[in-house]
N, C-alpha and C. Protein backbone atom coordinates (compact mmCIF):
# COMPACT_ATOMS: atom_id res chain seq x y z
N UNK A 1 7.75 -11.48 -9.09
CA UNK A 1 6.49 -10.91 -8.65
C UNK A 1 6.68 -9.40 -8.47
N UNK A 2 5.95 -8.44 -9.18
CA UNK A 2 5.86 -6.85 -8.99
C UNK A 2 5.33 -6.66 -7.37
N UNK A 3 5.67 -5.37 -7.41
CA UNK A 3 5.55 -5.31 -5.53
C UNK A 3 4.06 -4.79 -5.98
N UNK A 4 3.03 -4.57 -7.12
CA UNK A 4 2.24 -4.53 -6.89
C UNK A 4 1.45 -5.96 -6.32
N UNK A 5 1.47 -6.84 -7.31
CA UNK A 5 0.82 -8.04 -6.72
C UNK A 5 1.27 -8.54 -5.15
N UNK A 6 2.68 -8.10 -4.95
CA UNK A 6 2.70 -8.66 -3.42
C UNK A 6 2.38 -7.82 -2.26
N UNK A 7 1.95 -5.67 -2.79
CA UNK A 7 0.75 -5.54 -2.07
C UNK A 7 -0.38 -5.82 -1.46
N UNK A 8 -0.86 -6.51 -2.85
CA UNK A 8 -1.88 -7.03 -3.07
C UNK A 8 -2.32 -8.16 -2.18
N UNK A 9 -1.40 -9.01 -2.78
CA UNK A 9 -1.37 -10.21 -1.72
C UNK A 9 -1.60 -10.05 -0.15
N UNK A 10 -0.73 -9.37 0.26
CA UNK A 10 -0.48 -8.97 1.57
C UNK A 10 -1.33 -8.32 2.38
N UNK A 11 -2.53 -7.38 1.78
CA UNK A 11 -4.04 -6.80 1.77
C UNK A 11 -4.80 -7.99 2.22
N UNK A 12 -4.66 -8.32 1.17
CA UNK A 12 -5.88 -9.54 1.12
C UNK A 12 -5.32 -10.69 1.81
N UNK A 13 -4.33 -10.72 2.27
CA UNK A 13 -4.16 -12.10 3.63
C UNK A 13 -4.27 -11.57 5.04
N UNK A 14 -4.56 -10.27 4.92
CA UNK A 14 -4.21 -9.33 6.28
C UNK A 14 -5.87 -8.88 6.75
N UNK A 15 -6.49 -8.70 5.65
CA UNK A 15 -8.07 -8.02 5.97
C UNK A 15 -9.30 -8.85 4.75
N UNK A 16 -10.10 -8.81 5.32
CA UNK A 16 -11.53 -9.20 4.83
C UNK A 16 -11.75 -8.69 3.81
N UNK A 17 -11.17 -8.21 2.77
CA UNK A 17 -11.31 -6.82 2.13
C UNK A 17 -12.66 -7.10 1.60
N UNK A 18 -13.46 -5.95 1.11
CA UNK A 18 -15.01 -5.48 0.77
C UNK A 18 -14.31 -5.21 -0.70
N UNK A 19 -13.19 -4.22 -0.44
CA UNK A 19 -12.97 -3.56 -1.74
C UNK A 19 -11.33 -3.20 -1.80
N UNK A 20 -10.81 -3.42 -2.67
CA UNK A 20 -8.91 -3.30 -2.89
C UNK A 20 -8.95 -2.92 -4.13
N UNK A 21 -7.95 -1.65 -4.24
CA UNK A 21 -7.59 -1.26 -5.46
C UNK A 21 -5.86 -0.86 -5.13
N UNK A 22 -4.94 -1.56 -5.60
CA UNK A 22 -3.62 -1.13 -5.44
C UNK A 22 -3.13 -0.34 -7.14
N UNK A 23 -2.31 0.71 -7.19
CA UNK A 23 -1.99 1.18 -8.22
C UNK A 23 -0.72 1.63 -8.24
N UNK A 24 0.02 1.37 -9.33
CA UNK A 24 1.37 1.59 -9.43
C UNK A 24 1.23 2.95 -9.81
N UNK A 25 1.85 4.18 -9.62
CA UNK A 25 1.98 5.63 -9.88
C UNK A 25 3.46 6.00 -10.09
N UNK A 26 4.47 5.05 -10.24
CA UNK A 26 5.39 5.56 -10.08
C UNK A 26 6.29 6.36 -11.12
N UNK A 27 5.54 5.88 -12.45
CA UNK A 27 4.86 6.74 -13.85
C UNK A 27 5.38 8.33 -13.46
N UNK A 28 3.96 8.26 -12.61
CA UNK A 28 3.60 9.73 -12.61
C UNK A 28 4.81 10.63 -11.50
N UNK A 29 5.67 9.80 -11.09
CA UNK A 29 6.96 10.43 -10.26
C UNK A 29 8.35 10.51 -10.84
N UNK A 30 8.40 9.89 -12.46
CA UNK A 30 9.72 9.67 -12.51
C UNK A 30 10.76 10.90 -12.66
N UNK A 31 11.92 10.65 -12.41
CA UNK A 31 12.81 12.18 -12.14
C UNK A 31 12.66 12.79 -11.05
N UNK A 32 11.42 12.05 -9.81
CA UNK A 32 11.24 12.92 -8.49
C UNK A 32 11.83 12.34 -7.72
N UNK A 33 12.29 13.17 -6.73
CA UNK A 33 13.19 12.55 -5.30
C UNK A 33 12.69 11.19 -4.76
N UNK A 34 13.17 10.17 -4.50
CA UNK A 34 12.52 8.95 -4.00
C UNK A 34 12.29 7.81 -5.04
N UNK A 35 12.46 8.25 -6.89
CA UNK A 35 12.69 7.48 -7.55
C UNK A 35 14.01 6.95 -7.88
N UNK A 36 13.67 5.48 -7.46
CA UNK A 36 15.08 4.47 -7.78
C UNK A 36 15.23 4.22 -9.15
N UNK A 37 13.93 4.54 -10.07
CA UNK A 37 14.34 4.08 -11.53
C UNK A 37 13.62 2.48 -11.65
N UNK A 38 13.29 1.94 -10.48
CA UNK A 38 12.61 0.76 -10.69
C UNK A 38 11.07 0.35 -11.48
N UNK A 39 10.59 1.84 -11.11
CA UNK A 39 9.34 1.87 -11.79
C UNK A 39 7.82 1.09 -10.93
N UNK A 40 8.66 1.13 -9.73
CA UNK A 40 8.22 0.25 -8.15
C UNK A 40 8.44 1.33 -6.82
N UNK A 41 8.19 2.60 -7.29
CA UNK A 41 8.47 3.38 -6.02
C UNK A 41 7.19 3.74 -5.37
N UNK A 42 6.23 3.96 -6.21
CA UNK A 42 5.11 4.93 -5.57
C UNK A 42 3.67 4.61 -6.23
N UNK A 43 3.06 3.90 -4.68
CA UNK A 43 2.01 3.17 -5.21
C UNK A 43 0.68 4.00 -4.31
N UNK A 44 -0.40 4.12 -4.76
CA UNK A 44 -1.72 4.29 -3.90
C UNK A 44 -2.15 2.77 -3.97
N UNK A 45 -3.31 3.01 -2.67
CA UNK A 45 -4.15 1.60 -1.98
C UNK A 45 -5.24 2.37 -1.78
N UNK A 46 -6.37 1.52 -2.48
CA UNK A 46 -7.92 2.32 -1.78
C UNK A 46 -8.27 0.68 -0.73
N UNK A 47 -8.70 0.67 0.03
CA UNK A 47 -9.24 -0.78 0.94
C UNK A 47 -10.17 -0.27 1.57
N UNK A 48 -11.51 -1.28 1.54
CA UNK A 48 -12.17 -1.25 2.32
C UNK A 48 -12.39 -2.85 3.10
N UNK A 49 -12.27 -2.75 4.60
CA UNK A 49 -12.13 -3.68 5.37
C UNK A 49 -13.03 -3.75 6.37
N UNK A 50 -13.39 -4.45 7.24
CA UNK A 50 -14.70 -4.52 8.65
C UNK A 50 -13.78 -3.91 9.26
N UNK A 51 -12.44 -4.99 9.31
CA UNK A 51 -11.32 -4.68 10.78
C UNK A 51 -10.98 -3.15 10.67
N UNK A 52 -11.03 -2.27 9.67
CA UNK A 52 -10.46 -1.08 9.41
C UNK A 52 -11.36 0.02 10.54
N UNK A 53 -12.90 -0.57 9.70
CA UNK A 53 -13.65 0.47 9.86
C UNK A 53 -13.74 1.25 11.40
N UNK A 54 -13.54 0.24 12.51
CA UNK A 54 -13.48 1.00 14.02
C UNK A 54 -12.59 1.41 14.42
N UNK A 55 -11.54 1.85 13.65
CA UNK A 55 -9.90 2.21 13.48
C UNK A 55 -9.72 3.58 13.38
N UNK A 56 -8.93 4.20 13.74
CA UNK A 56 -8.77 5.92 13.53
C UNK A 56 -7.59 5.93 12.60
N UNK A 57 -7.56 7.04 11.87
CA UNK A 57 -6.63 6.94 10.39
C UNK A 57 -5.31 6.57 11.19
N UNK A 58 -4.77 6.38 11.98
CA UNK A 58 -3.49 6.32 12.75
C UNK A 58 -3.17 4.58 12.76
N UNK A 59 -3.95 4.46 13.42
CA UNK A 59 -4.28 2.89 13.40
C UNK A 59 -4.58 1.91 12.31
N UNK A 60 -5.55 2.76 10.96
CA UNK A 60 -5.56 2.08 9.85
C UNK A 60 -3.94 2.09 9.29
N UNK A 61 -3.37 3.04 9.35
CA UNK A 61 -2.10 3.42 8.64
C UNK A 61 -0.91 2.42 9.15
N UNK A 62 -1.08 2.16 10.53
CA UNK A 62 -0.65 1.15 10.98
C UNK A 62 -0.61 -0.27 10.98
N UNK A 63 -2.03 -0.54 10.79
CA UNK A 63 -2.43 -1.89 10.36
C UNK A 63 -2.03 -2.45 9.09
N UNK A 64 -1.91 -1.30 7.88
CA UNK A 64 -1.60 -1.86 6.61
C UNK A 64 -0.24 -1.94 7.09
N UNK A 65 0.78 -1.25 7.67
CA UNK A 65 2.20 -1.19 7.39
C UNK A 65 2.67 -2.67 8.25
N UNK A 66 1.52 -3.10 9.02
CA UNK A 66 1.81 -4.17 9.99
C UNK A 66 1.86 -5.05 8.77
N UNK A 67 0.72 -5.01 7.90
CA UNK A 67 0.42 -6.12 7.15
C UNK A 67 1.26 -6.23 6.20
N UNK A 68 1.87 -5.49 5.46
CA UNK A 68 3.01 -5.03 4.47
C UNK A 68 4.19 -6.18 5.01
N UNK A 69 4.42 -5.84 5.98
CA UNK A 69 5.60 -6.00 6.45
C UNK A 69 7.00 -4.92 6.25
N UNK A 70 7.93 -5.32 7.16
CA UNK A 70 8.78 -4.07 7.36
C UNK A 70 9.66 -3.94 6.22
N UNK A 71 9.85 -5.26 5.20
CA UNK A 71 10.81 -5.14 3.61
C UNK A 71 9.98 -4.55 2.75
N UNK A 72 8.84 -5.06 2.73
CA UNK A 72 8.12 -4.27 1.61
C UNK A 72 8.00 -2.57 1.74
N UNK A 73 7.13 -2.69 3.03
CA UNK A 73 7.68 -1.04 3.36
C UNK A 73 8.75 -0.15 3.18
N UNK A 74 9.84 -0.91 2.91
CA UNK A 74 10.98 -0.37 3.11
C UNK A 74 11.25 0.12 1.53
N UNK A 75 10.62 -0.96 1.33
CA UNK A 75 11.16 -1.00 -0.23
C UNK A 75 10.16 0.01 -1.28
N UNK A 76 9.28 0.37 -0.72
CA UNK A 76 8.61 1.88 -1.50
C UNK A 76 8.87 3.02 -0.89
N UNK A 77 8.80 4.24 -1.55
CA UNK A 77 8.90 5.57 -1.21
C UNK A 77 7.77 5.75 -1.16
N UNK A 78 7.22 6.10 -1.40
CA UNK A 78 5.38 6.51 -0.73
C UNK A 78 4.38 5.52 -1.37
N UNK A 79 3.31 5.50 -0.60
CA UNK A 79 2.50 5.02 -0.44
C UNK A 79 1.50 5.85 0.08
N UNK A 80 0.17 5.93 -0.59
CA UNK A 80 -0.63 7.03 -0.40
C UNK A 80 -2.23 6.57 -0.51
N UNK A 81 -2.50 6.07 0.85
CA UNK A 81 -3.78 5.24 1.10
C UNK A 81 -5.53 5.75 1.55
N UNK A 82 -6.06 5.08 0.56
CA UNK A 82 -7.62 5.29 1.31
C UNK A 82 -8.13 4.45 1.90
N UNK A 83 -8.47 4.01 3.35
CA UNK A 83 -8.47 3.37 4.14
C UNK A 83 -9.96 3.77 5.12
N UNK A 84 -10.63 2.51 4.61
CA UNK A 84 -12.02 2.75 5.32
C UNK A 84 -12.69 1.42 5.89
């Protein structure tokens, strides 16, 4: 399973989502600091959720990393989210 789909997954077992777009970018980083060469380093997330929406960007940022969990997290170099 690509750590995109188990983003994915992990979104959508965590929030109501309205709207999910996960994207692999790690393309657009290779040769940059933080690439392992996996081709799995650096993903954006657009989500739109209910639970999000009364959330301050601190708290959304938190909620996904809750939902992630702490391996998956671990296991990307950035992650670069729109969260509404």
């Amino acid at each position: 399973m690509t750590k995109e789909i188990e983003i994915r997954a992990a979104l959508e077992a965590a929030f109501e989502a309205q709207d999910i777009e996960v994207v692999n970018e790690s393309a657009r980083h290779a040769g940059h600091a933080g690439d392992d060469g996996s081709g799995e380093s650096h993903f954006a997330i657009r989500l739109r959720a209910p639970e999000l929406a009364q959330m301050n960007r601190v708290a959304r940022h938190r909620a996904v990393h809750a939902a992630l969990g702490p391996e998956l997290v671990a296991s990307i170099h950035a992650l670069r989210m729109d969260l509404g």
